[in-house]
C-alpha atoms as a PDB file:
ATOM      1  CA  UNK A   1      73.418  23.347 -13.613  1.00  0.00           C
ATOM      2  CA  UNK A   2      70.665  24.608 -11.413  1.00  0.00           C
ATOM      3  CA  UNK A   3      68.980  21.157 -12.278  1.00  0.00           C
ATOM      4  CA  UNK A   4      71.702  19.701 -10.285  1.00  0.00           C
ATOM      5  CA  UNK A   5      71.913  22.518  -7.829  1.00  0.00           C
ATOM      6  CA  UNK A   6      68.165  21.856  -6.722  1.00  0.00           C
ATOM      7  CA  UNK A   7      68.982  18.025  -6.251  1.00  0.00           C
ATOM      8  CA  UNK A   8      71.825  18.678  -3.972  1.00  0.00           C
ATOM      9  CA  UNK A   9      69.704  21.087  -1.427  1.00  0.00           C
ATOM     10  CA  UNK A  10      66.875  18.231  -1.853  1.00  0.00           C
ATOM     11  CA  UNK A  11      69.503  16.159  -0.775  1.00  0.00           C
ATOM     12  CA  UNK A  12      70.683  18.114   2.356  1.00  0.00           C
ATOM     13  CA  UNK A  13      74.155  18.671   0.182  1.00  0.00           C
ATOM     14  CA  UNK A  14      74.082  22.357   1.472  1.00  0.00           C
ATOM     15  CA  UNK A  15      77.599  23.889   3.408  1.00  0.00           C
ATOM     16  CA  UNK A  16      76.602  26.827   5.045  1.00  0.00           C
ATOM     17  CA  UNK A  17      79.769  29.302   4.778  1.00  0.00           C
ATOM     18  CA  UNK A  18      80.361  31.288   8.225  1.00  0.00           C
ATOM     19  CA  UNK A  19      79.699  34.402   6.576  1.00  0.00           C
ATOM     20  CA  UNK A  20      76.393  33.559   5.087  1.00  0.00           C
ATOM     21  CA  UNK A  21      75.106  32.299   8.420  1.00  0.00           C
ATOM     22  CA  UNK A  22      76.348  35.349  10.396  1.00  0.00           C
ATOM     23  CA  UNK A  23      74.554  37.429   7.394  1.00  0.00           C
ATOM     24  CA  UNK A  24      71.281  35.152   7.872  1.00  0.00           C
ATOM     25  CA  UNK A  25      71.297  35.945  11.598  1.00  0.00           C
ATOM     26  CA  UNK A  26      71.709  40.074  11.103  1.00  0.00           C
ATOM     27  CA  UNK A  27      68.974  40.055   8.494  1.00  0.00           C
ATOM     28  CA  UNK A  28      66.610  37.562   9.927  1.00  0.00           C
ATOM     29  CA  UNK A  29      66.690  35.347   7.118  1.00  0.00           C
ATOM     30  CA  UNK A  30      66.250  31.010   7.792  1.00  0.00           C
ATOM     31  CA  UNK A  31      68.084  28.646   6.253  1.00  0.00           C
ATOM     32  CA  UNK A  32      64.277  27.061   4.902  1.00  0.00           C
ATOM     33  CA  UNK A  33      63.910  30.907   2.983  1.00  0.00           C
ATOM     34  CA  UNK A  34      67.225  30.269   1.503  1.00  0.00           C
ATOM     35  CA  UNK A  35      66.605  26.922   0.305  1.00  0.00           C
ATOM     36  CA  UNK A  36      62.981  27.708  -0.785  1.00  0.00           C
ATOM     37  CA  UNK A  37      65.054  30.599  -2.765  1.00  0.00           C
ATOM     38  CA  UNK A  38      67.218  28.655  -4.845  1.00  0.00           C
ATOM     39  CA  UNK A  39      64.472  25.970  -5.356  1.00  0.00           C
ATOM     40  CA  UNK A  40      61.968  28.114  -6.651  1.00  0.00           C
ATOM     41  CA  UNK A  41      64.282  31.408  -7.592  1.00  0.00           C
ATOM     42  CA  UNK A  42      66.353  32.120 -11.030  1.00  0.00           C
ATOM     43  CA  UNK A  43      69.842  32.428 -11.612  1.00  0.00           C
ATOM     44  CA  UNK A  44      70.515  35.573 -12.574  1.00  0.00           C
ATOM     45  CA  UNK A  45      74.347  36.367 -12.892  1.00  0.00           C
ATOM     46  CA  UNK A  46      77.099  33.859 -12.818  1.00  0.00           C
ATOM     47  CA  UNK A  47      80.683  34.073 -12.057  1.00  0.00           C
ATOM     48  CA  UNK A  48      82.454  31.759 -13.865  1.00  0.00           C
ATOM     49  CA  UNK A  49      86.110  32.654 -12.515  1.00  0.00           C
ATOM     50  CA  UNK A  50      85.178  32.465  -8.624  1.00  0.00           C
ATOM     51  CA  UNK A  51      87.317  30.299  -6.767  1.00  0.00           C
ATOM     52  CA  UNK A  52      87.449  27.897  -5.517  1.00  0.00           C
ATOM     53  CA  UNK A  53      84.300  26.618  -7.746  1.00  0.00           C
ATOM     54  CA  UNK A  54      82.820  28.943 -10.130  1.00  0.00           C
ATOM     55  CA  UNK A  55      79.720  30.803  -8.268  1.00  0.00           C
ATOM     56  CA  UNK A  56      76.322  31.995  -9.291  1.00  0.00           C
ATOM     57  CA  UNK A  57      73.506  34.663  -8.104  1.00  0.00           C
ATOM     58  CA  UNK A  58      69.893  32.798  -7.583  1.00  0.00           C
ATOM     59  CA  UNK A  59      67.071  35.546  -6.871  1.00  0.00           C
ATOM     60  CA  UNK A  60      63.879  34.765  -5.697  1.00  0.00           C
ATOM     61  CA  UNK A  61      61.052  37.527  -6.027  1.00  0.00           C
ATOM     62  CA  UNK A  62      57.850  36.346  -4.867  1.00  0.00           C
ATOM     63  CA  UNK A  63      56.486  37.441  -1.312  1.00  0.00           C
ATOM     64  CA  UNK A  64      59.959  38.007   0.410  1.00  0.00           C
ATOM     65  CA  UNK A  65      62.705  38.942  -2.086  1.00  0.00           C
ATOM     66  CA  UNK A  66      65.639  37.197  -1.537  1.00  0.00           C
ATOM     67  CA  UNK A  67      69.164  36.791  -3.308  1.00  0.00           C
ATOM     68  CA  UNK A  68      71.239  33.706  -2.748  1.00  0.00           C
ATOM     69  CA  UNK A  69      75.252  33.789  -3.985  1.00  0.00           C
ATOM     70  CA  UNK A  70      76.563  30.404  -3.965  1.00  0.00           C
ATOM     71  CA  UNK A  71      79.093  27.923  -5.598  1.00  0.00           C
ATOM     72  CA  UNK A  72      78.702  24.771  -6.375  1.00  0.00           C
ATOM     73  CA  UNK A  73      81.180  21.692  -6.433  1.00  0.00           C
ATOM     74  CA  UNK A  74      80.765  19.482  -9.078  1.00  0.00           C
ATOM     75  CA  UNK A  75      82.809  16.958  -7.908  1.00  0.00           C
ATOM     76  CA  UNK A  76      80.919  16.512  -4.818  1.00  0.00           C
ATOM     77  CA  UNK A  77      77.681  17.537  -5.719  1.00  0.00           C
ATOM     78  CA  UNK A  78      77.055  19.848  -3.180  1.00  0.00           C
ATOM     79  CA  UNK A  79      76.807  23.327  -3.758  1.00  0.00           C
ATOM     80  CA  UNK A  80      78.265  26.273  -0.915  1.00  0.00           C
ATOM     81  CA  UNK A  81      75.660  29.627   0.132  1.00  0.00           C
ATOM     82  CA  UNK A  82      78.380  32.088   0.463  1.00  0.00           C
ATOM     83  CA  UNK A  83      76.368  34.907   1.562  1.00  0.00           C
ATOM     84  CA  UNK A  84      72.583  35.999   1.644  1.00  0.00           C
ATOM     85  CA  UNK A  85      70.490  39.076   1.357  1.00  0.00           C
ATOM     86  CA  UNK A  86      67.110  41.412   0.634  1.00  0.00           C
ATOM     87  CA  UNK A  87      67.854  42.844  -3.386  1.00  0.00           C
ATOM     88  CA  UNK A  88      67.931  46.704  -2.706  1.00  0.00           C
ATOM     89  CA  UNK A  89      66.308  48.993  -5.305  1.00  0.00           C
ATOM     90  CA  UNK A  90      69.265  51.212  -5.524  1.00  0.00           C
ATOM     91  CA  UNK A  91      70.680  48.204  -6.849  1.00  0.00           C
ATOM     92  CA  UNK A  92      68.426  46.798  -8.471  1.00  0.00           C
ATOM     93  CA  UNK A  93      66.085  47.227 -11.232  1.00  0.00           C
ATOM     94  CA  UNK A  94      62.263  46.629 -10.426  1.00  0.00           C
ATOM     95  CA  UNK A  95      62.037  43.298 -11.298  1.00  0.00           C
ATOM     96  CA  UNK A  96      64.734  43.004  -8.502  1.00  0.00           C
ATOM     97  CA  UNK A  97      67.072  40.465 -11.346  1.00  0.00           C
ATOM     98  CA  UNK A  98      68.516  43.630 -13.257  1.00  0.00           C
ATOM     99  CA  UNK A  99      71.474  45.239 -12.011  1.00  0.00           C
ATOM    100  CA  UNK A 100      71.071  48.996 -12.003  1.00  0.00           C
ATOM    101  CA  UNK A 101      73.817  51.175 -14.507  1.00  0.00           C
ATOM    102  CA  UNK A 102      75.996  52.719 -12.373  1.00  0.00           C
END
């Protein structure tokens, strides 16, 4: 999936949800960082019930740390950011991809 994930932000297939954009904004985070993020990052958790498409968690961890939640329509080949933000360490493992036992 991330194969075709990668094509559709190549592609300019990207919807930016409100939310993620008003997050972008408050953190200072572009919409290039974001795309560099899911074409270079790894999925790390997916969410296979989400709706309306199932949804995934891409994290990028070189210079700026970033996690990317998105969905992605198969149908249309174009996949949604739903929101955006820095991994925190009180969440987060050290290698910034492992969730933290509560």
């Amino acid at each position: 999936m991330m194969d075709a994930i990668r094509d559709a932000v190549r592609e300019g297939r990207v919807v930016w949800q409100k939310h993620a954009l008003q997050r972008m904004m408050e953190r200072g985070i572009s919409r290039q960082e974001v795309k560099r993020s899911i074409l270079e990052g790894d999925m790390i958790e997916e969410y296979p019930d989400d709706k309306p498409f199932p949804s995934l968690l891409v994290a990028y961890v070189k210079e700026v740390p970033l996690h990317v939640v998105m969905s992605y329509d198969q149908t249309l080949s174009q996949i949604y950011v739903i929101t955006v933000y820095r991994p925190d360490l009180r969440y987060f493992e050290n290698d910034l991809k492992t969730r933290r036992k509560k």
